[in-house]
N, C-alpha and C. Protein backbone atom coordinates (compact mmCIF):
# COMPACT_ATOMS: atom_id res chain seq x y z
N UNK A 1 84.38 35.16 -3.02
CA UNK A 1 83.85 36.50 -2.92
C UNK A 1 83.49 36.78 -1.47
N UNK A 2 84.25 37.77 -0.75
CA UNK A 2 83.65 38.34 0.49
C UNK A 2 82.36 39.39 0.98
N UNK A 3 81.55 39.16 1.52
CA UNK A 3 80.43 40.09 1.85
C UNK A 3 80.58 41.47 2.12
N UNK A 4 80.82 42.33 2.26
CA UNK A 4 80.92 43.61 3.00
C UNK A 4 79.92 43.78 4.05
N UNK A 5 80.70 44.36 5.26
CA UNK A 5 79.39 44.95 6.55
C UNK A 5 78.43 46.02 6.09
N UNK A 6 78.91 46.87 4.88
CA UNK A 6 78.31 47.77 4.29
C UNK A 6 76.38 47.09 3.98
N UNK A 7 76.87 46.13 3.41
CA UNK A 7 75.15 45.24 2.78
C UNK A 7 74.89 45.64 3.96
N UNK A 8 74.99 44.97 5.37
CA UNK A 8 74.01 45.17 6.39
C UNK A 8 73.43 46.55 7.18
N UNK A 9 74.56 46.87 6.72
CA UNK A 9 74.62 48.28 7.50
C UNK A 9 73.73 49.13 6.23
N UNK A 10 73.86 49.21 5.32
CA UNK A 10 72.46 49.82 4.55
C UNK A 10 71.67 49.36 4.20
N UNK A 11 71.05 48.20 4.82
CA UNK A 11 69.78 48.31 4.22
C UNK A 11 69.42 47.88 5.96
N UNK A 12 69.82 48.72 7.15
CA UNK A 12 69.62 48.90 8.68
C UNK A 12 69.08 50.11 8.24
N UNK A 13 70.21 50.95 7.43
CA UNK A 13 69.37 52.50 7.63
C UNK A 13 68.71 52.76 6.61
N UNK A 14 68.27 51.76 5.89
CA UNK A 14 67.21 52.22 4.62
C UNK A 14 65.95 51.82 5.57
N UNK A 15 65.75 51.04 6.82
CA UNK A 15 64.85 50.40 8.01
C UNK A 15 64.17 51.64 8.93
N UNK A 16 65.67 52.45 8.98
CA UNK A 16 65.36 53.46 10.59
C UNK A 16 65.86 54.79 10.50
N UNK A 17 64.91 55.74 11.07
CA UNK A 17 65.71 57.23 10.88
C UNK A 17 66.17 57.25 11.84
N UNK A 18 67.53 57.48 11.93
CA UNK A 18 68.16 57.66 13.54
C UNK A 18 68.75 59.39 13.09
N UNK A 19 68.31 60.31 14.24
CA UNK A 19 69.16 61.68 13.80
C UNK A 19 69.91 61.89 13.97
N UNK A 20 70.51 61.16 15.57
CA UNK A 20 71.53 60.84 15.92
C UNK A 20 72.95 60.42 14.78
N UNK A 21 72.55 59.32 14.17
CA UNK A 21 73.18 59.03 12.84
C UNK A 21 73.71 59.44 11.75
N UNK A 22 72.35 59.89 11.53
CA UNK A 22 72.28 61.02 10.28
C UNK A 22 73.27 62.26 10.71
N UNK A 23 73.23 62.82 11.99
CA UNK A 23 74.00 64.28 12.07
C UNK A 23 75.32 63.80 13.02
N UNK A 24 75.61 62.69 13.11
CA UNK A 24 76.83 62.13 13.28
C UNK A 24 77.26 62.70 15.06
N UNK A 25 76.38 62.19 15.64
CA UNK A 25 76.15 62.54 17.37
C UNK A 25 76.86 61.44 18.04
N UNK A 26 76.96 60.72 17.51
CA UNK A 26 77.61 59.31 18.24
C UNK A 26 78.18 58.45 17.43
N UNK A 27 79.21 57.49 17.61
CA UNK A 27 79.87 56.85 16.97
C UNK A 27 79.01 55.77 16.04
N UNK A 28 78.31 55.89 15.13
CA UNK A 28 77.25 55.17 14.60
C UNK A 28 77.95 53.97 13.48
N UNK A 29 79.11 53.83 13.73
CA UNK A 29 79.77 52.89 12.97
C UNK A 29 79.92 52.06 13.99
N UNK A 30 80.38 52.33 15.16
CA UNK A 30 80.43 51.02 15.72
C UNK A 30 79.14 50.81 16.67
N UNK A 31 77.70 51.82 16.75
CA UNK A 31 76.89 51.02 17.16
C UNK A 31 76.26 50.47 16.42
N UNK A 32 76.58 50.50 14.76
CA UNK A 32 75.38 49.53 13.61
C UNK A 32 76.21 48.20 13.86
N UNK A 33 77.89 48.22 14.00
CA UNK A 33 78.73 47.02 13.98
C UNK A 33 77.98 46.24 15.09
N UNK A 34 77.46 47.10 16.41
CA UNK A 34 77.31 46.02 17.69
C UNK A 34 75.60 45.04 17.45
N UNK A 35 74.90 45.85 16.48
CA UNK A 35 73.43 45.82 16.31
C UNK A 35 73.67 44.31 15.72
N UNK A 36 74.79 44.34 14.40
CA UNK A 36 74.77 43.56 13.12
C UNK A 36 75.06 42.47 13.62
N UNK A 37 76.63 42.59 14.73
CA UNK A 37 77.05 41.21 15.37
C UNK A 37 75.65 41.02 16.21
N UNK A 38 74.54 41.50 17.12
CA UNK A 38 73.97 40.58 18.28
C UNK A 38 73.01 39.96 17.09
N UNK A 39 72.43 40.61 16.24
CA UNK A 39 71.78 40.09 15.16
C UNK A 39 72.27 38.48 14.45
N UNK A 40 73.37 38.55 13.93
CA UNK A 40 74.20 37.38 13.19
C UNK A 40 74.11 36.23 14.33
N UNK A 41 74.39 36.89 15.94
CA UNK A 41 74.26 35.47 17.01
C UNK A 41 73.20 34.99 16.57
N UNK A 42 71.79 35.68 17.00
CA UNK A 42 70.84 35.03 16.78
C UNK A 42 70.31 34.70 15.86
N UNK A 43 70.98 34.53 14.52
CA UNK A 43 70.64 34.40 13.71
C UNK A 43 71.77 33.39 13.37
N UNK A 44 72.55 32.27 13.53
CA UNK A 44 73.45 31.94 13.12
C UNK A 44 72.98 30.67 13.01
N UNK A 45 72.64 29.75 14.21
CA UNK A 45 71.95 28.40 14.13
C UNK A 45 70.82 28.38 13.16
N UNK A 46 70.47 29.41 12.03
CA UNK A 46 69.18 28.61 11.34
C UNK A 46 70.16 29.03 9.54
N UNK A 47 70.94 30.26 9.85
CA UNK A 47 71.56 30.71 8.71
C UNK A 47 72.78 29.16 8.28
N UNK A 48 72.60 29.18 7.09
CA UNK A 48 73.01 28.01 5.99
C UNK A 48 74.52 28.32 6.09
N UNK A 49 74.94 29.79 6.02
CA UNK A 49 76.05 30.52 5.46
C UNK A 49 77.10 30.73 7.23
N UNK A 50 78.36 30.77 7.18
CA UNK A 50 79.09 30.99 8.32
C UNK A 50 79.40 32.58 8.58
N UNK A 51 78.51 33.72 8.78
CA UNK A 51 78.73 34.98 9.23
C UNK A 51 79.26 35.13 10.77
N UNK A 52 79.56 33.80 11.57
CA UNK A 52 79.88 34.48 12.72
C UNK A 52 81.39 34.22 13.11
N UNK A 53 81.94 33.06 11.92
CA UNK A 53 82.98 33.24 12.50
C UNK A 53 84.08 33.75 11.47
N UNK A 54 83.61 34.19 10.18
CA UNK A 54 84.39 34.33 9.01
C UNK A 54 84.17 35.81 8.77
N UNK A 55 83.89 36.96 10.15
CA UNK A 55 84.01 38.39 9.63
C UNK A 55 85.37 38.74 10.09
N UNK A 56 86.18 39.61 9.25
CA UNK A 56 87.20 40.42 9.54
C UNK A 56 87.32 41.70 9.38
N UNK A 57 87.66 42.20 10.92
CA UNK A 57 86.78 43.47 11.17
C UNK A 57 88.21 44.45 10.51
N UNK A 58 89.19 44.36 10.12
CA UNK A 58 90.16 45.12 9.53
C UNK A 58 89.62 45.07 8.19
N UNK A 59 89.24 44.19 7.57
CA UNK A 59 88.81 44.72 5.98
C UNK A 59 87.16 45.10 5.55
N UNK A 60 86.65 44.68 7.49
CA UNK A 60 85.09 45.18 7.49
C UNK A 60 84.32 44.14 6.33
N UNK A 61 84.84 42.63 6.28
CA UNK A 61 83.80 41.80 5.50
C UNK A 61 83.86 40.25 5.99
N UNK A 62 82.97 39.75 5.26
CA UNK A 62 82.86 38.49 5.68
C UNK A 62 83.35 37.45 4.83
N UNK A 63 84.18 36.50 4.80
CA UNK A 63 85.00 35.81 4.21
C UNK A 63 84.36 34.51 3.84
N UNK A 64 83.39 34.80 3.01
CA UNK A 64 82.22 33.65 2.82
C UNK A 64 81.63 33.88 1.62
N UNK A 65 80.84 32.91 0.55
CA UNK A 65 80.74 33.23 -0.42
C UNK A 65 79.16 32.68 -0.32
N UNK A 66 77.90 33.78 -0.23
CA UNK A 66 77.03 33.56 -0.86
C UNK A 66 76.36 33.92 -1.81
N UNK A 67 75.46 33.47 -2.09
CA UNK A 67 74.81 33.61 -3.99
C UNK A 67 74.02 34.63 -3.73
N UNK A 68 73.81 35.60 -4.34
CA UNK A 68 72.96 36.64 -4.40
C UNK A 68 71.78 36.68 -4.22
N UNK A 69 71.25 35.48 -4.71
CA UNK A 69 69.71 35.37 -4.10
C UNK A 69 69.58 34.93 -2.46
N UNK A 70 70.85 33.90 -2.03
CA UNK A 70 70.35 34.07 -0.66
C UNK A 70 70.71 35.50 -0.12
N UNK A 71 71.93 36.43 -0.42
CA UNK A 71 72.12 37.41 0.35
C UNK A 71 71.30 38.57 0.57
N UNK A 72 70.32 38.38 -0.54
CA UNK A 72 69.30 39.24 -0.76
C UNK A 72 68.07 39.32 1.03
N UNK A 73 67.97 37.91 1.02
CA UNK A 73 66.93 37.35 1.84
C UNK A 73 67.95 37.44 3.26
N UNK A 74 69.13 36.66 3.39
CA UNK A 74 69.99 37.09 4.71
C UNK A 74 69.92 38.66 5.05
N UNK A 75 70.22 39.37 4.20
CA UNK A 75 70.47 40.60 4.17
C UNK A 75 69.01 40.95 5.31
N UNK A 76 68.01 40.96 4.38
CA UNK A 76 66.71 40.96 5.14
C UNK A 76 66.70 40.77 6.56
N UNK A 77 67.02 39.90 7.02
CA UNK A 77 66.75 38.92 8.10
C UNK A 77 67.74 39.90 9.00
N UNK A 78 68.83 39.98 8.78
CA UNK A 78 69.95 40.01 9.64
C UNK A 78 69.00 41.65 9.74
N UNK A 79 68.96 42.67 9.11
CA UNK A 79 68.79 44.18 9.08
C UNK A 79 67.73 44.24 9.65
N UNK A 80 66.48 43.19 9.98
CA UNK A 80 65.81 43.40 10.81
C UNK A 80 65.60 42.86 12.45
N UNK A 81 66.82 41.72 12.76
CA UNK A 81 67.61 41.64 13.73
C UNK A 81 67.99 42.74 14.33
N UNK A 82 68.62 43.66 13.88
CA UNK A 82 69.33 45.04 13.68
C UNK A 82 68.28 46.29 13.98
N UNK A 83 67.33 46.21 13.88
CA UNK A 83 66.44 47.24 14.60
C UNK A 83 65.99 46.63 15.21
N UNK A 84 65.28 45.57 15.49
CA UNK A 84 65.59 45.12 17.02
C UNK A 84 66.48 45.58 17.91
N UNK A 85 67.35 45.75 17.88
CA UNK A 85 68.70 45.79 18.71
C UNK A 85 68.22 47.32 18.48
N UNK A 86 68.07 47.99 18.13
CA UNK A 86 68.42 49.41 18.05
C UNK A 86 66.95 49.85 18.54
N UNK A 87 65.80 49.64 18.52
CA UNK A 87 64.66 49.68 19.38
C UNK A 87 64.85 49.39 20.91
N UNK A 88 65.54 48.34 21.21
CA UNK A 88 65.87 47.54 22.84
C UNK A 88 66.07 49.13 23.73
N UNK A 89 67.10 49.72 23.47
CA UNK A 89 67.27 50.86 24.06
C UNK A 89 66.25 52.05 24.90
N UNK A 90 65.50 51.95 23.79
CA UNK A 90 64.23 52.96 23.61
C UNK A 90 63.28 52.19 24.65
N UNK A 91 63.31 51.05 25.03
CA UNK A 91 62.32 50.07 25.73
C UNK A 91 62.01 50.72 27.40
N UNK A 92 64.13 50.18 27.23
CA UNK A 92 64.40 50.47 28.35
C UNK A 92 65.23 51.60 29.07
N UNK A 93 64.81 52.74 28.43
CA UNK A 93 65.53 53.91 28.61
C UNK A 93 64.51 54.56 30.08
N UNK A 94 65.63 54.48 31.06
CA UNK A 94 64.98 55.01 32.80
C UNK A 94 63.96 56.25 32.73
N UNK A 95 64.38 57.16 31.52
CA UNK A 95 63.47 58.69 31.77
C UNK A 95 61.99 57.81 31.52
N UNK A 96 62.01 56.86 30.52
CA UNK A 96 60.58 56.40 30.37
C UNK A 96 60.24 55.40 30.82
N UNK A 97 60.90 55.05 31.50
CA UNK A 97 60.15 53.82 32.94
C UNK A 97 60.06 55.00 33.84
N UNK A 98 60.58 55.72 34.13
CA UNK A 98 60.22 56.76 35.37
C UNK A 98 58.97 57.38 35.07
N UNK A 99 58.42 57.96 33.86
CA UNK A 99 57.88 58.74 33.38
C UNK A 99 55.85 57.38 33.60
N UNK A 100 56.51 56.30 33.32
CA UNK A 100 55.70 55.61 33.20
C UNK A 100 55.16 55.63 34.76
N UNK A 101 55.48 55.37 35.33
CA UNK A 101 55.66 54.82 37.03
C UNK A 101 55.02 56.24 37.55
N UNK A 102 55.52 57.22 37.33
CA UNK A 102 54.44 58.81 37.95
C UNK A 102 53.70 59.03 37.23
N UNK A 103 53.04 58.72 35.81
CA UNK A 103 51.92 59.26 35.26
C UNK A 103 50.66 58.74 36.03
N UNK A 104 49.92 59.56 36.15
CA UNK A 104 48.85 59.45 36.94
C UNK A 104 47.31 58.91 35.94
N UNK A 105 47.44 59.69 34.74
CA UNK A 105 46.23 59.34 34.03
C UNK A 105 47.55 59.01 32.70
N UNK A 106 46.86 58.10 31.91
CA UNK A 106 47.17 57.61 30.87
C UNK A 106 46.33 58.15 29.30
N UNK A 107 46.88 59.46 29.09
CA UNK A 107 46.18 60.07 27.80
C UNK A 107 47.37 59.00 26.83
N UNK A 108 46.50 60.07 25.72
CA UNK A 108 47.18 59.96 24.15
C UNK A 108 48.71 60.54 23.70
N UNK A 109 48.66 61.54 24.76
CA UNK A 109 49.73 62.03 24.74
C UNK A 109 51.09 61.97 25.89
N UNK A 110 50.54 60.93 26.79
CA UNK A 110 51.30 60.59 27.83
C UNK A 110 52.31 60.29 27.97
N UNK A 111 53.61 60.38 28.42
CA UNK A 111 55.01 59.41 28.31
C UNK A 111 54.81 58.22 28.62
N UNK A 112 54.03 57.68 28.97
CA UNK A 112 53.02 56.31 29.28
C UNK A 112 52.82 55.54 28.13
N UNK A 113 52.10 56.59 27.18
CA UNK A 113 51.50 56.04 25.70
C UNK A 113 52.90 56.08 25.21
N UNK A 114 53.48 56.52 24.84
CA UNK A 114 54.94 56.63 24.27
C UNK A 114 55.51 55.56 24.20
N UNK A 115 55.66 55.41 26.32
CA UNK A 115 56.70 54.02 26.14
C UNK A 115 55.64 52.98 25.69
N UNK A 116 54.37 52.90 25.73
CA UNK A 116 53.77 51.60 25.55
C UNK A 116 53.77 51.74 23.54
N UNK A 117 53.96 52.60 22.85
CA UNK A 117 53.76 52.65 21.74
C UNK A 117 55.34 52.02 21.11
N UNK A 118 56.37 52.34 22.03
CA UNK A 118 57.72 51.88 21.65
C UNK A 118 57.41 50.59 22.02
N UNK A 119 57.03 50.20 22.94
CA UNK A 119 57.03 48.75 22.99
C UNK A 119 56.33 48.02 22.45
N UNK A 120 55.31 48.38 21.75
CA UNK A 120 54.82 47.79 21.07
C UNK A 120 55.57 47.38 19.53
N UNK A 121 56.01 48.81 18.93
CA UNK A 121 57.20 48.46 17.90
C UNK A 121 58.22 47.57 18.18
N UNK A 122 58.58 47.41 19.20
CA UNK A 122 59.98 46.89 19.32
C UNK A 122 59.38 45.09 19.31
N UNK A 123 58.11 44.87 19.91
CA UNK A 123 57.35 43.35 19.66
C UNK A 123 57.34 43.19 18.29
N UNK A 124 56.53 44.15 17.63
CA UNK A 124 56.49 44.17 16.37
C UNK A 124 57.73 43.72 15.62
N UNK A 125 58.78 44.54 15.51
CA UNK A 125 59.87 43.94 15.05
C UNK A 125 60.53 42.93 15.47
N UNK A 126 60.60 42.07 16.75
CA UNK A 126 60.67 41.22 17.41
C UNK A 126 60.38 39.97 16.62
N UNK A 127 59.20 39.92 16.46
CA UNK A 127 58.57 39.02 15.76
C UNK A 127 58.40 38.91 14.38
N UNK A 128 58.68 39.86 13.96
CA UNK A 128 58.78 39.66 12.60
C UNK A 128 60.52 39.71 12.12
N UNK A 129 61.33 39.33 12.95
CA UNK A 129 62.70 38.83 12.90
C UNK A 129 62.28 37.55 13.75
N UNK A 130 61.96 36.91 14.42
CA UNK A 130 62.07 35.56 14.50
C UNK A 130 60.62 35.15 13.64
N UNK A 131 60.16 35.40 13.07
CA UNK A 131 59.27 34.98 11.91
C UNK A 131 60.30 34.53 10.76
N UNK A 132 61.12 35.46 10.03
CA UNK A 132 62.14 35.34 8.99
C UNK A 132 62.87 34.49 9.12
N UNK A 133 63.17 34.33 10.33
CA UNK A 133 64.63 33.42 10.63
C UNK A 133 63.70 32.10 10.87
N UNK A 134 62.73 31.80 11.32
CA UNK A 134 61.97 30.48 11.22
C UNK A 134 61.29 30.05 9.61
N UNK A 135 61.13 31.00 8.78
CA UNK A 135 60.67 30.76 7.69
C UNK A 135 62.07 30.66 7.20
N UNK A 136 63.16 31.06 7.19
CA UNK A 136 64.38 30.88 6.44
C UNK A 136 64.80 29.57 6.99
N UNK A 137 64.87 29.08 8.04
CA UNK A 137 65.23 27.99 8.08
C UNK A 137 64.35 26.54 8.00
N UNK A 138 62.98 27.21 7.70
CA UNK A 138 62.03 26.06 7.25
C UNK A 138 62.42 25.61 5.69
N UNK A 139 62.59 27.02 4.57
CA UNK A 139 62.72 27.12 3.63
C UNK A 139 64.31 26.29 3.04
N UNK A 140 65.06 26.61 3.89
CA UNK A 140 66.73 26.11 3.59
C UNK A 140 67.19 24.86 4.85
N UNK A 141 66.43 24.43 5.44
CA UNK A 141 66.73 23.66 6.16
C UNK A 141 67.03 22.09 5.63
N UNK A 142 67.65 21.08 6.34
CA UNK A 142 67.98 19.54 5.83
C UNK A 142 67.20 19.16 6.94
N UNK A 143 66.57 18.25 6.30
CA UNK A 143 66.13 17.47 7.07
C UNK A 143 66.73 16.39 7.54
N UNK A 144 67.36 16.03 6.51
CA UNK A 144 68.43 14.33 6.83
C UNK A 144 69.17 14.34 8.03
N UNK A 145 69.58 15.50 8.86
CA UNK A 145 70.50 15.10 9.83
C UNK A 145 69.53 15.41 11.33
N UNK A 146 68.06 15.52 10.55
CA UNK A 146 67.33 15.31 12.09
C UNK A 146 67.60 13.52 12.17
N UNK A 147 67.77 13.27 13.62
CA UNK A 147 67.41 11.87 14.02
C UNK A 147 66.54 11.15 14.74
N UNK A 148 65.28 11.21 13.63
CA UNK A 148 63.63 10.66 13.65
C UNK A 148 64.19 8.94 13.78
């Protein structure tokens, strides 16, 4: 049984309102594809299952067979990899490092507070994708081929 990119790719946008997306402003198929692959890298050394080298991007799936209960929990992991990646942007987008760099006072309503409020999300999700991926591989890990 092969995976579909579809699993990842919806439950990315069951994660994030992008309007962009939604009203079809940009090619949003192949920037969820670029989110899903940087996601699967870093996520590959703790994942049990082979997603990085068994996708084929002509039938858009992955040529691997896992059990529903792990894909449930991969699924997870990888889709929040995936806003990660799709937050990164927002971090480092120049109008709001510029915006940051001339604000003079730092209100509530500042482009200041903004970028520091994006960055704070983007830690947020940060960490709670390498949280998952360390609890997934605590949870599914072998121990036998450490060499204690």
């Amino acid at each position: 049984m092969s995976v579909s990119y579809d699993v990842f790719t919806e439950a990315f946008l069951d994660k994030v309102v992008d309007y962009g997306i939604v009203n079809g402003l940009y090619d949003s198929e192949e920037l969820i594809y670029r989110y899903m692959k940087r996601a699967i890298s870093e996520f590959r050394k703790s994942c049990r299952h082979d997603l990085s080298t068994t996708a084929d991007d002509a039938s858009r799936t992955f040529n691997v067979d896992i059990p529903e209960a792990d894909l449930v929990e991969i699924t997870d992991i990888i889709s929040d990899g995936m806003v990660v990646h799709w937050l990164k942007p927002y971090v480092y987008k120049q109008e709001n490092l510029e915006n940051v760099l001339n604000t003079r006072d730092f209100t509530t309503y500042s482009p200041s507070e903004l970028l520091f409020r994006i960055c704070g999300a983007h830690k947020q999700a940060q960490s709670s994708f390498t949280n998952k991926v360390r609890e997934y591989s605590f949870n599914h890990g072998d121990l036998t081929t450490l060499h204690l």
